[in-house]
Structure formats: structure tokens, C-alpha cells
C-alpha atoms as a PDB file:
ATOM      1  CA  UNK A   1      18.798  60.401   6.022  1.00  0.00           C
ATOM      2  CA  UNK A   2      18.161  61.907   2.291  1.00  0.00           C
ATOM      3  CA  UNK A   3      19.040  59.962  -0.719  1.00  0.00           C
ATOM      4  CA  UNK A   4      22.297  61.854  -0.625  1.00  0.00           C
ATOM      5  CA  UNK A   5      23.367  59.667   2.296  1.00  0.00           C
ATOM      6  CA  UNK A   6      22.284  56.972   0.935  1.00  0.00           C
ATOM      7  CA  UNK A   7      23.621  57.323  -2.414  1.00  0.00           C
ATOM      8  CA  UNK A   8      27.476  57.987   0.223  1.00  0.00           C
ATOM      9  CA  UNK A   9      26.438  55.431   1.848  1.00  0.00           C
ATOM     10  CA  UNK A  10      26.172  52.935  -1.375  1.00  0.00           C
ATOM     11  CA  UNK A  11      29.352  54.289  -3.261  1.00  0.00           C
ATOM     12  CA  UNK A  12      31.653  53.781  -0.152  1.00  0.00           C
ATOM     13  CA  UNK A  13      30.326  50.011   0.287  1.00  0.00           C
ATOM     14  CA  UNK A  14      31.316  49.900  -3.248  1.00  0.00           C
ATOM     15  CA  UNK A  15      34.647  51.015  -2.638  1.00  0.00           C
ATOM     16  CA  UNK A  16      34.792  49.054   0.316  1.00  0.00           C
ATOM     17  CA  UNK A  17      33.661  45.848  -1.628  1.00  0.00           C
ATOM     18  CA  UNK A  18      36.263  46.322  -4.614  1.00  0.00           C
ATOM     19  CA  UNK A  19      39.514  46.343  -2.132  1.00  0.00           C
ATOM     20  CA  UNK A  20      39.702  50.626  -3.226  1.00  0.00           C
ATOM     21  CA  UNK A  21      39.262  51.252   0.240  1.00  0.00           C
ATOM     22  CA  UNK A  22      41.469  49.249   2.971  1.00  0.00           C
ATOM     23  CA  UNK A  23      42.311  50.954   5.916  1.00  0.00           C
ATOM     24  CA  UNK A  24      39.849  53.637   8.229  1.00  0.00           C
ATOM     25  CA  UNK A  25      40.922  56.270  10.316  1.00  0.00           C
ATOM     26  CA  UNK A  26      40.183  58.202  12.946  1.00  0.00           C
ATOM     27  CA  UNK A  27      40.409  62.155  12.420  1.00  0.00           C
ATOM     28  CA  UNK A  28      40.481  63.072  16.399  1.00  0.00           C
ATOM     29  CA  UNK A  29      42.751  60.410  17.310  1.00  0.00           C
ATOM     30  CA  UNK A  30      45.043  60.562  13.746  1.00  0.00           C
ATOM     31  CA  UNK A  31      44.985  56.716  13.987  1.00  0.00           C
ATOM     32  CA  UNK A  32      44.844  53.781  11.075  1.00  0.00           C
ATOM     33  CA  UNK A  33      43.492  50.486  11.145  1.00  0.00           C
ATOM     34  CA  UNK A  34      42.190  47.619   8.994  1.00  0.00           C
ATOM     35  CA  UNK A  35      38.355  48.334   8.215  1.00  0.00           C
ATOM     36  CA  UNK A  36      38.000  44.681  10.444  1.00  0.00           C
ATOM     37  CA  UNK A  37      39.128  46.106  13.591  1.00  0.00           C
ATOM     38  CA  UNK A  38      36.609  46.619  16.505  1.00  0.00           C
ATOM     39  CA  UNK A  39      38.124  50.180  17.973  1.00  0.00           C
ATOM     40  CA  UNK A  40      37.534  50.930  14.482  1.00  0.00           C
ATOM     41  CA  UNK A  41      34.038  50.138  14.280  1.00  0.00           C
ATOM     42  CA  UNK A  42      33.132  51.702  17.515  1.00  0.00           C
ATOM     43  CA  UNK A  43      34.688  55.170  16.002  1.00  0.00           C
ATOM     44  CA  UNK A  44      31.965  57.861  15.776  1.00  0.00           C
ATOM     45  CA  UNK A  45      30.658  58.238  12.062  1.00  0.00           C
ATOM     46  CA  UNK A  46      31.659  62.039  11.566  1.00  0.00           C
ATOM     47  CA  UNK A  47      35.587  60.899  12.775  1.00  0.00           C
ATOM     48  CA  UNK A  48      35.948  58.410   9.752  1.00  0.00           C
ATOM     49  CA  UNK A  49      38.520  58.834   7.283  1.00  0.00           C
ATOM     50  CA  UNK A  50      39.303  56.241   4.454  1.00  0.00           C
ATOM     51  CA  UNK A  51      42.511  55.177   3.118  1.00  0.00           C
ATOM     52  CA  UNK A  52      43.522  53.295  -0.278  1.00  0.00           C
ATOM     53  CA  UNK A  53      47.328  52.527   1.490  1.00  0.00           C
ATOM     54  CA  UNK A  54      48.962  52.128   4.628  1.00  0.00           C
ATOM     55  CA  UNK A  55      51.018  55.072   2.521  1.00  0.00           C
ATOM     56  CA  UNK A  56      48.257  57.330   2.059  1.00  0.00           C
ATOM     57  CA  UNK A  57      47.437  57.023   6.142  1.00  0.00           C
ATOM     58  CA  UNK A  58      50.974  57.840   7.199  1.00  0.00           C
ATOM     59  CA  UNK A  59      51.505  60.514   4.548  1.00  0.00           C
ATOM     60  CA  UNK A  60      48.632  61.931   5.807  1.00  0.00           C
ATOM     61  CA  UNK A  61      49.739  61.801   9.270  1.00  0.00           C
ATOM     62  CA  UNK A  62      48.239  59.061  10.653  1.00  0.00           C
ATOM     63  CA  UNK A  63      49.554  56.291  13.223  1.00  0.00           C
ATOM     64  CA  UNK A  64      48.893  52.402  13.049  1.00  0.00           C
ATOM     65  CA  UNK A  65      46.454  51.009  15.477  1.00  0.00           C
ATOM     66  CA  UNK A  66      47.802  48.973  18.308  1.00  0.00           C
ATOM     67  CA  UNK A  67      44.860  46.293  18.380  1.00  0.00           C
ATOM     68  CA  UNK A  68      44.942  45.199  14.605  1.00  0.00           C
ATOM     69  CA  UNK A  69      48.453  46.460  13.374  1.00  0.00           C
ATOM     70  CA  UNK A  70      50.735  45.375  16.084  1.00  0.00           C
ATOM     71  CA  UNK A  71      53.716  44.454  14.386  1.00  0.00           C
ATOM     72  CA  UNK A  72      53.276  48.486  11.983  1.00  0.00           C
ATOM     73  CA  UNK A  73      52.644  49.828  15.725  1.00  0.00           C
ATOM     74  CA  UNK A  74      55.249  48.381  17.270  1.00  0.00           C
ATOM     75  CA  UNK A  75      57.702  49.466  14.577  1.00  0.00           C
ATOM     76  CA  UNK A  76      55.870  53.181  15.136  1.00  0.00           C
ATOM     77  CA  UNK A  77      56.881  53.411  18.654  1.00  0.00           C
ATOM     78  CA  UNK A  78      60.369  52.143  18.228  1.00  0.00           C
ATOM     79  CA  UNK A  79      61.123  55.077  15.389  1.00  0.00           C
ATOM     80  CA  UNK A  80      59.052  57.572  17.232  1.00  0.00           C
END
């Protein structure tokens, strides 16, 4: 890894640590989840996508995760 991963690496924990970031994604899967859940952190590196908002996820066409966002999922399925 060059410094330009680590200097990705650094900003994103920033974001991360200051509440900007709040949700992760998956790009393959078009699934949201808190940045806490374990399918999430088992998600290949390249398939990560970060979120400010639950908004921003589903605006960008992504569905809440069924481990750690039951009740959001469970409202998903029922309008889906």
C-alpha cells in the first residue's frame, strides 16, 4: 500500500470517527447497514460504499440489512 492508501485510509477513519460517515454498503449486493454490523465487516474492501444517511443509501438504491436493521428491513419487505 502507497501513502495514497494510507492517506484514504486515514481521512475515512476520520470521517468515520466524527459521525460524517454512518452507514456502509455493499455495491454487489445494493445493501445498507450500520458500520457495527458483522456481514458488514466481512464485505470485500473493493464492494464498500459509505453513506452520511439512511436517505442517501436508499436514494441511492440501496436496501437495509436484515441482521442490524430489522425493524428498516422489515418495513422494506412489507412495501416491496
Amino acid at each position: 500500500m502507497g501513502p495514497t492508501s494510507f492517506a484514504a485510509s486515514k481521512k475515512l477513519y476520520r470521517l468515520i470517527a466524527d459521525k460524517a460517515i454512518c452507514f456502509a454498503g455493499n455495491r454487489n449486493l445494493k445493501i445498507y447497514g450500520l458500520l457495527s454490523c458483522k456481514s458488514g465487516k466481512r464485505m470485500k474492501r473493493e464492494n464498500r460504499m459509505f453513506f452520511n444517511s439512511e436517505r442517501e443509501a436508499i436514494e441511492n438504491g440501496y436496501r437495509p440489512c436484515g441482521h442490524c436493521m430489522k425493524t428498516a428491513y422489515a418495513e422494506w419487505k412489507k412495501s416491496g
